[in-house]
Every structure is written in C-alpha cells, then in structure tokens.
Protein backbone atom coordinates (compact mmCIF):
# COMPACT_ATOMS: atom_id res chain seq x y z
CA UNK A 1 -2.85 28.42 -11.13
CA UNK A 2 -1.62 24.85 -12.99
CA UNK A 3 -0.09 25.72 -16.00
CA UNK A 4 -1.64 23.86 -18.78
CA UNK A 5 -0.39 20.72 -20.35
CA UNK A 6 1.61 21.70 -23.56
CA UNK A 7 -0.27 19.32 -26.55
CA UNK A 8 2.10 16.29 -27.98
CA UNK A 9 3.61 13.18 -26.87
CA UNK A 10 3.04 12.48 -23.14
CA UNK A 11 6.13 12.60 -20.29
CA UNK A 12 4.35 9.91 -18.94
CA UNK A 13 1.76 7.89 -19.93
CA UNK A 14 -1.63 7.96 -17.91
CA UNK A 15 -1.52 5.08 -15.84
CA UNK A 16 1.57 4.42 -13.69
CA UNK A 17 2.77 2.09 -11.27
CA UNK A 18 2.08 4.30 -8.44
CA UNK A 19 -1.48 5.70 -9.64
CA UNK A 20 -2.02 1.70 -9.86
CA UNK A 21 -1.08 1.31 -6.48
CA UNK A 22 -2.35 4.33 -4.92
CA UNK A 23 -5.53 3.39 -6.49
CA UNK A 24 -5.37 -0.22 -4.68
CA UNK A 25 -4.12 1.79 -1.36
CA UNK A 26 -7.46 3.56 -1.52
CA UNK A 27 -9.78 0.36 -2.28
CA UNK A 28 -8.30 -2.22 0.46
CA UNK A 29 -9.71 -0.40 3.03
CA UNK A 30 -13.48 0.35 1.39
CA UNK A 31 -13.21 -3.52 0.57
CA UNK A 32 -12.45 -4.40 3.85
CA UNK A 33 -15.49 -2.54 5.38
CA UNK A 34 -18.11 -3.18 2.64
CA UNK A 35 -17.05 -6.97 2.87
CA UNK A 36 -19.69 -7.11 6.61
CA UNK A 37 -19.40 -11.15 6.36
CA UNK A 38 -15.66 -10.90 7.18
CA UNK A 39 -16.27 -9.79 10.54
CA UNK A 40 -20.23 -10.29 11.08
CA UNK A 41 -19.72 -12.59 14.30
CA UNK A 42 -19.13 -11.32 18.32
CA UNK A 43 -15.63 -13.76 18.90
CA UNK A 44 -12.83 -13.42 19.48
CA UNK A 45 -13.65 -11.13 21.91
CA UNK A 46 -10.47 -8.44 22.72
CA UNK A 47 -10.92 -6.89 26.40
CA UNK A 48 -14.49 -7.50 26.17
CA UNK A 49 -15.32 -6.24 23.38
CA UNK A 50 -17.09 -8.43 20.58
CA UNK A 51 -14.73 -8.90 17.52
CA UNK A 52 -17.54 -6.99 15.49
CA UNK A 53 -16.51 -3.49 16.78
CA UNK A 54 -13.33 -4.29 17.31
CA UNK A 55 -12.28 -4.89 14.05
CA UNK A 56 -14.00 -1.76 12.84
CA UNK A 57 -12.09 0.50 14.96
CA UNK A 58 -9.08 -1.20 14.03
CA UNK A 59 -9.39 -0.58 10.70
CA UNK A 60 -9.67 3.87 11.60
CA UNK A 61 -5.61 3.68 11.77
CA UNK A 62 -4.67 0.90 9.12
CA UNK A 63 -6.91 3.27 6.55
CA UNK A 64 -4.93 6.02 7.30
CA UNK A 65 -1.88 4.40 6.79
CA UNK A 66 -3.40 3.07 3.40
CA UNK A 67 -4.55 6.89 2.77
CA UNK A 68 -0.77 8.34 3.54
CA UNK A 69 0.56 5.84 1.02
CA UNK A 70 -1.79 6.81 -1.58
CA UNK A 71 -0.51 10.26 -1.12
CA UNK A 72 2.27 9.74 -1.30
CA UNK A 73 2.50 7.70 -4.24
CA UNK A 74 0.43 10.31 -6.01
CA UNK A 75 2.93 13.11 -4.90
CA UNK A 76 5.95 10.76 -6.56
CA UNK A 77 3.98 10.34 -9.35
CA UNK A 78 3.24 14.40 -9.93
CA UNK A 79 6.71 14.79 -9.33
CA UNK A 80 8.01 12.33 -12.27
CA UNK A 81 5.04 14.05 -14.44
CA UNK A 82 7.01 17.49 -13.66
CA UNK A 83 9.74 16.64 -14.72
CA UNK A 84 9.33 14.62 -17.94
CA UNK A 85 7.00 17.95 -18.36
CA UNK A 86 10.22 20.50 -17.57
CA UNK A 87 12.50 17.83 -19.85
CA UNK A 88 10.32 18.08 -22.41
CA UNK A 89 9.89 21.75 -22.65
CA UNK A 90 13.85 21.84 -22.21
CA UNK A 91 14.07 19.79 -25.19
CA UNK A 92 12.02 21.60 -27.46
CA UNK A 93 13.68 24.98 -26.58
CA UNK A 94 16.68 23.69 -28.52
C-alpha cells in the first residue's frame, strides 16, 4: 500500500510539464476521432478503401503511441514526485 503524503510544502507542485503533456498525449487522439468532419468524405481512397475507414484504423496505432507517451511521462513524473518526497523526508530527519 502507497504510503501517505507527509503534510507541508509540496516536492512538486501539482501540475507539471509532463502531467501537462501527458494530459495533451491523451486528448489528441479523442479530438481527432470526435472531430467526424475531418474525415467525413470517401477520397482519397488507399487500396480501395474509402478515406473514411481508413483514417480510423489508422488512428488504432498512432493512439497507442500517444497512450505509451502519456505513460510514460506520468511514470517520470511519479518518479521526480519520489524523490523530492525521499529528499524531503531526508531533510527533515536532520
């Protein structure tokens, strides 16, 4: 179990770069696919098949690659929060 967060001034504050940008990872791809009028219309066709489906399937892979950058943001982000957290207990054992 998470140990709890010790009260007092923060490591880190609550938004950081890489929340920010995890957070954008996440909503480019929901955008994309909630945005129908980008890619409501059958050309260019690729192989035969209308641009509409197309472009849906390729956007399966790009989110995932927009979904492993989130994570990993998020996991460099829990990591600095550890640390300032482990610093700052360091610091008050003094």
């Amino acid at each position: 179990m998470p140990e709890p967060e010790e009260p007092g001034p923060p490591g880190l504050p609550a938004v950081t770069p890489e929340r920010v940008l995890a957070a954008l990872a996440l909503l480019v791809p929901i955008v994309a696919m909630l945005w129908v009028g980008s890619y409501d219309k059958p050309d260019p066709e690729a192989g035969g098949v209308p641009f509409f489906y197309w472009y849906q399937l390729l956007w399966v892979p790009v989110s995932a690659v927009f979904t492993v950058s989130a994570y990993l943001l998020i996991g460099r982000d829990e990591k600095a929060r550890r640390a300032a957290r482990a610093a700052r207990k360091a610091g008050g054992a003094r």
